[in-house]
Protein backbone atom coordinates (compact mmCIF):
# COMPACT_ATOMS: atom_id res chain seq x y z
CA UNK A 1 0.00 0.00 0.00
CA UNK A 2 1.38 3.24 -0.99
CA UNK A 3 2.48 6.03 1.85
CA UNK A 4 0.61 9.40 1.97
CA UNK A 5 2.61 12.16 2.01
CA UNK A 6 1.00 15.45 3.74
CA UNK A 7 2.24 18.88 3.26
CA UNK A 8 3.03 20.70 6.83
CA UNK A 9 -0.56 22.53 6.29
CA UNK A 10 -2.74 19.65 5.53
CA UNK A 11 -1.33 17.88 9.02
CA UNK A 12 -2.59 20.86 10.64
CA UNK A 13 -5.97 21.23 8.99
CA UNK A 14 -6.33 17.64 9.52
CA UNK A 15 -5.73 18.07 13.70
CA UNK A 16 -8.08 20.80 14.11
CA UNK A 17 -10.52 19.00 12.10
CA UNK A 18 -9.95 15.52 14.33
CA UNK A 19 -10.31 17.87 17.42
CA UNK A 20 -13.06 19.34 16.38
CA UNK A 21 -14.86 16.45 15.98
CA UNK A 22 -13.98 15.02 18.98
CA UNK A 23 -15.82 18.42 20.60
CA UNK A 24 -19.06 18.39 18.95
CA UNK A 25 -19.02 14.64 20.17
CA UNK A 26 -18.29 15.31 23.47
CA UNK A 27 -20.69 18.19 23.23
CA UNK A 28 -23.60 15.64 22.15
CA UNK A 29 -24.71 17.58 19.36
CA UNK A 30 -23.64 18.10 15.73
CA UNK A 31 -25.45 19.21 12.27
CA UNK A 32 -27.66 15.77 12.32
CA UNK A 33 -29.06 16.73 15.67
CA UNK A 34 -32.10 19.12 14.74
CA UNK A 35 -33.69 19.47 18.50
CA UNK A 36 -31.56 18.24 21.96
CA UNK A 37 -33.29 20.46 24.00
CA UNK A 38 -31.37 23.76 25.98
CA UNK A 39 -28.36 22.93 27.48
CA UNK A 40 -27.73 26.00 29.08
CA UNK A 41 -29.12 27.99 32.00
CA UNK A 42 -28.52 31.03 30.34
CA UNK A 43 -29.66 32.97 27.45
CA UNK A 44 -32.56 32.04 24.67
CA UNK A 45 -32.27 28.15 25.17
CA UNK A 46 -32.18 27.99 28.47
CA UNK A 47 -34.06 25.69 30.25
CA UNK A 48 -36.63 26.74 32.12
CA UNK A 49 -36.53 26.81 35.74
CA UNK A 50 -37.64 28.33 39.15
CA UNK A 51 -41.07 30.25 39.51
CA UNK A 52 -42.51 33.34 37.88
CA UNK A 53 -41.92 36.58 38.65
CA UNK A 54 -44.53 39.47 38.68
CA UNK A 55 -43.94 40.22 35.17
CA UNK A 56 -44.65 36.77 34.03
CA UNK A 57 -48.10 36.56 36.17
CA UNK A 58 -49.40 39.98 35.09
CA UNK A 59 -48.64 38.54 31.46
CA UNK A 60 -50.88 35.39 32.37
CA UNK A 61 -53.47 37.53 33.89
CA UNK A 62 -53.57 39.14 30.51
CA UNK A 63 -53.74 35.83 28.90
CA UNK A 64 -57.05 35.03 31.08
CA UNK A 65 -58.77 38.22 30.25
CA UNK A 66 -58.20 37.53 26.77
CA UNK A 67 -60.28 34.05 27.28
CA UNK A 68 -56.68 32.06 27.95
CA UNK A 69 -57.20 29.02 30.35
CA UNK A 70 -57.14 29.57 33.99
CA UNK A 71 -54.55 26.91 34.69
CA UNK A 72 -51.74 29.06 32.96
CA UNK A 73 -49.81 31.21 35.98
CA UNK A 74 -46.84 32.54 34.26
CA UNK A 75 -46.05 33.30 31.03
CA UNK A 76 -42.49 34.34 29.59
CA UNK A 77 -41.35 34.93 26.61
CA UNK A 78 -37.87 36.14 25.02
CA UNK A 79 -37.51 37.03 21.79
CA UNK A 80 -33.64 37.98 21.26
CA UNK A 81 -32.78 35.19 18.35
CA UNK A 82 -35.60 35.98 16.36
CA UNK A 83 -37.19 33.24 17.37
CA UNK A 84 -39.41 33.87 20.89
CA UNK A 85 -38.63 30.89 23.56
CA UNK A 86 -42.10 31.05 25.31
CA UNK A 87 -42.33 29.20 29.17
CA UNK A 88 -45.64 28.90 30.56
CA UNK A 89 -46.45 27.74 33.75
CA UNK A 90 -49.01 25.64 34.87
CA UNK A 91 -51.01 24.76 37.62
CA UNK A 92 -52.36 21.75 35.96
CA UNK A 93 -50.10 18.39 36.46
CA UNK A 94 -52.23 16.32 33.65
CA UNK A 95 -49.37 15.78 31.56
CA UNK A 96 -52.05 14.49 28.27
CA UNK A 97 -52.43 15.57 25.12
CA UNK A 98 -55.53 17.89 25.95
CA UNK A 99 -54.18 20.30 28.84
CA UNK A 100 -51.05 20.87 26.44
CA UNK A 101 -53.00 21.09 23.28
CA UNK A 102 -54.65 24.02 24.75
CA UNK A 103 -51.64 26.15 25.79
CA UNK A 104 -49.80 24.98 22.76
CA UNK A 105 -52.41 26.70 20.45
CA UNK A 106 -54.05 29.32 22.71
CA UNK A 107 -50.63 31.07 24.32
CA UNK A 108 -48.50 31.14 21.24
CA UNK A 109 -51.63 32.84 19.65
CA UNK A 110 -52.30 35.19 22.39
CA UNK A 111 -48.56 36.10 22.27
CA UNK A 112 -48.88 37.37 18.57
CA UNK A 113 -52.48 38.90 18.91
CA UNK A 114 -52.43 40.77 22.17
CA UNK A 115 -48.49 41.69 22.33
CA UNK A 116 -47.50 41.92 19.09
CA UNK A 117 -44.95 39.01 19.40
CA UNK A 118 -43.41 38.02 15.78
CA UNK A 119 -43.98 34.12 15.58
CA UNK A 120 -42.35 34.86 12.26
CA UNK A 121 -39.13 32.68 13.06
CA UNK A 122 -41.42 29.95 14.32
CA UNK A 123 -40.87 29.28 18.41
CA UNK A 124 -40.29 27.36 21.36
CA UNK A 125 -42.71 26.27 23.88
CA UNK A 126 -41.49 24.97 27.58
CA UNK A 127 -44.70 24.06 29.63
CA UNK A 128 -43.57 23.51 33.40
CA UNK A 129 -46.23 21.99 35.88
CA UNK A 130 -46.85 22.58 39.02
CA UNK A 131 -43.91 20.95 40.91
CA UNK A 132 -41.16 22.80 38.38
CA UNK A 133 -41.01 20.05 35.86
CA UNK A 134 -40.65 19.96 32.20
CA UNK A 135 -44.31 18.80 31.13
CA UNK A 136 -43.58 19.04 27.64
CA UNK A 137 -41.37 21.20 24.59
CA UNK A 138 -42.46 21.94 21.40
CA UNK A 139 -40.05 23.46 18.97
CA UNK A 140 -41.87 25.39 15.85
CA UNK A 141 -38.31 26.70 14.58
CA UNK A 142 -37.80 25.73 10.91
């Protein structure tokens, strides 16, 4: 079997590219992984955590007035990627179809209706029950 020779560039290129590599697979993601979820605390894709604040109840109690579901407590939403990452919170622990069906459809619309949020970028969704955890995700990016 014939020896490959490499020039002194093309050993470089070809370390960087083996450690780079190695990152993204330490990392657990790469360009075949469309949706793993935040892995940050931090930011637009963070995942959601703790309780609402004032802000995020008076947005809820906005929500209800505008014939939202009573269940919803807190509603946040951050729209600095174009994209809005929505978290609502939610009394209701019924982690079905039904309860999420409802806030899936009825906050994202509320959201562009009421308070002029661009769902232009698509979105995410984080629903958190009552004891802090993830109920469900939805991810309407494209």
């Amino acid at each position: 079997m014939p020896s490959i020779h490499l020039k002194p560039f093309m050993t470089s290129a070809l370390l960087a590219l083996t450690a780079t590599g190695v990152l993204v697979a330490l990392a657990g993601c790469g360009p075949h992984v469309k949706d793993r979820g935040p892995i940050s605390t931090n930011g637009p894709t963070a995942s959601p955590t703790g309780t609402p604040d004032a802000t995020d109840t008076a947005l809820a109690e906005r929500y209800h007035r505008s014939g939202g579901i009573q269940d919803v407590y807190g509603i946040q939403y951050r729209s600095e990627s174009g994209a809005p990452f929505i978290i609502v919170w939610t009394h209701n622990p019924d982690e079905s179809s039904a309860p999420f069906e409802t806030i899936r459809n009825g906050v994202p619309k509320f959201l562009a209706g009421e308070e002029h949020v661009s769902l232009a970028k698509g979105y995410q969704l984080y629903v958190i029950g009552p004891t802090g955890a993830l109920l469900h995700r939805w991810d309407m990016r494209p």
